[in-house]
Structures are given as structure tokens and as C-alpha cells.
Protein backbone atom coordinates (compact mmCIF):
# COMPACT_ATOMS: atom_id res chain seq x y z
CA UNK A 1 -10.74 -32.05 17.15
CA UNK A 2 -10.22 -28.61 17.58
CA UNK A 3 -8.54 -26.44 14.67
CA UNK A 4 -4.98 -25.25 15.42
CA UNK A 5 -5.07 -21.72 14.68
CA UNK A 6 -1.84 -18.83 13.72
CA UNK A 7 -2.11 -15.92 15.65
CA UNK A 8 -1.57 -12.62 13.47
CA UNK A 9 -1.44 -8.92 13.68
CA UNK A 10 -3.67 -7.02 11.02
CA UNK A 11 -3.86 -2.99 11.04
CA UNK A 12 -7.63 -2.08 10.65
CA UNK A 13 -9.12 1.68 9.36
CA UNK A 14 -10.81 2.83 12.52
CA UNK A 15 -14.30 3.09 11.00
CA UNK A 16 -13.94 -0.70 10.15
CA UNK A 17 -12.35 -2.09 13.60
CA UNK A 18 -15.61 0.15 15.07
CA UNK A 19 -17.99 -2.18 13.03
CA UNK A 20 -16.73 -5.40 12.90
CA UNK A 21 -16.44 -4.78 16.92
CA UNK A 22 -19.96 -4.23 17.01
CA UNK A 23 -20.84 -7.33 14.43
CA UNK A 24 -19.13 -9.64 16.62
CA UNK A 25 -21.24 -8.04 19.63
CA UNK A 26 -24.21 -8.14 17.88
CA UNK A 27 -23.79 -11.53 16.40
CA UNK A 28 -22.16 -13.10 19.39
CA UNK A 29 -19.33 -14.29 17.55
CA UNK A 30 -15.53 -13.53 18.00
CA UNK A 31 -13.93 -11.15 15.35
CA UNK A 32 -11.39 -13.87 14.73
CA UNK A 33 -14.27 -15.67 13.44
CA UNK A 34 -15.98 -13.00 11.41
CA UNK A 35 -11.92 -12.05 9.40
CA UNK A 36 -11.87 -15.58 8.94
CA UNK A 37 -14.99 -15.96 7.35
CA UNK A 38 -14.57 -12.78 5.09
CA UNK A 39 -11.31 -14.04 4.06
CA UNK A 40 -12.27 -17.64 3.22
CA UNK A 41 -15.38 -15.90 1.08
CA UNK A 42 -12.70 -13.53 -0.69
CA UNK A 43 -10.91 -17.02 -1.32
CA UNK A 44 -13.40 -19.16 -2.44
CA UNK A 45 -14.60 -15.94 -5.09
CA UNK A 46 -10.97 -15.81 -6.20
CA UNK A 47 -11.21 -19.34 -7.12
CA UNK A 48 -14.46 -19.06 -8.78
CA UNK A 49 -13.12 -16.58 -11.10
CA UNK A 50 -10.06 -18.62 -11.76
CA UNK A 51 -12.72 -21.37 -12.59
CA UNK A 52 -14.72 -19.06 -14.92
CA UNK A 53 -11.27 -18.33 -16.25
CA UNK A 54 -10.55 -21.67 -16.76
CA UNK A 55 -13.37 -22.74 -18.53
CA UNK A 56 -13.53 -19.96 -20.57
CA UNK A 57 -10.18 -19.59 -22.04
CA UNK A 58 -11.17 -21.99 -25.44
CA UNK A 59 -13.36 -19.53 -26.38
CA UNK A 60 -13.12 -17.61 -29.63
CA UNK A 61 -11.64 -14.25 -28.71
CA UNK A 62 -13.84 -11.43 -29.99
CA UNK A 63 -12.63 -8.23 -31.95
CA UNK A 64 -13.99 -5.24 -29.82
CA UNK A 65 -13.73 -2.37 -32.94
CA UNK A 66 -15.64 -5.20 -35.03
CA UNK A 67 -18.46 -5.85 -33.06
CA UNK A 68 -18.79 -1.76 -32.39
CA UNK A 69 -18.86 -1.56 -36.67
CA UNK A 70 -21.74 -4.18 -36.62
CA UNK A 71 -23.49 -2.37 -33.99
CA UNK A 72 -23.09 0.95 -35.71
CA UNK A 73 -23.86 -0.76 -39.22
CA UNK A 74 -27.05 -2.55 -37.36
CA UNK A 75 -28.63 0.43 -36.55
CA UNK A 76 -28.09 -0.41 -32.33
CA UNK A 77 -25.59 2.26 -31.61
């Protein structure tokens, strides 16, 4: 079954319209199809980070001025 897809007007800098024109020559594949796949990358690394997030947000939070004093104190810094 073929994907139903929205048309949609986007406003491009010149220099990048210029090469994803010639990465859609080069690559034989439709610009459509090369914004698509840029923005469902951008996507699926937004919800990686949300992930990370996520997983992350049980953690002990961390005093930034104390850890510098035991670097400092250490000898490290």
C-alpha cells in the first residue's frame, strides 16, 4: 500500500536547496525523500535523548562547586 503523503511548503537557505538538489541527483532519490529522512533521524535523536532523559532522572544529582573543591583538593585541577 502506498503511503499517503501531506504536501508542504518549506523555505530553504540557497546554499542548502543547491546541495540537497544535487544529493537527490547524485543519489537518485527525490528531495521529498531525502527531508523526510533527515527529519525522521532528527526525530528518532529527539526521542533518544528523551530516553536518556528518562532513564536518567533517578540519579543522584551532583554538586558542580563540590566536585571542582575535590578536584582542586586532589591535586587534578
Amino acid at each position: 500500500m502506498k503511503t499517503a503523503y501531506k504536501r508542504s511548503t518549506i523555505y530553504l537557505e540557497p546554499h542548502i536547496y543547491k546541495a540537497l538538489k544535487l544529493k537527490s541527483v547524485h543519489s537518485s532519490r527525490t528531495m521529498s525523500d531525502l527531508v523526510n529522512d533527515a527529519i525522521r533521524l532528527s526525530l528518532a535523536e529527539d526521542y533518544e535523548d528523551l530516553q536518556a532523559i528518562e532513564n536518567r532522572m533517578n540519579e543522584p544529582e551532583v554538586d558542580f562547586e563540590l566536585v571542582l573543591k575535590e578536584l582542586k583538593e586532589s591535586g587534578r585541577l
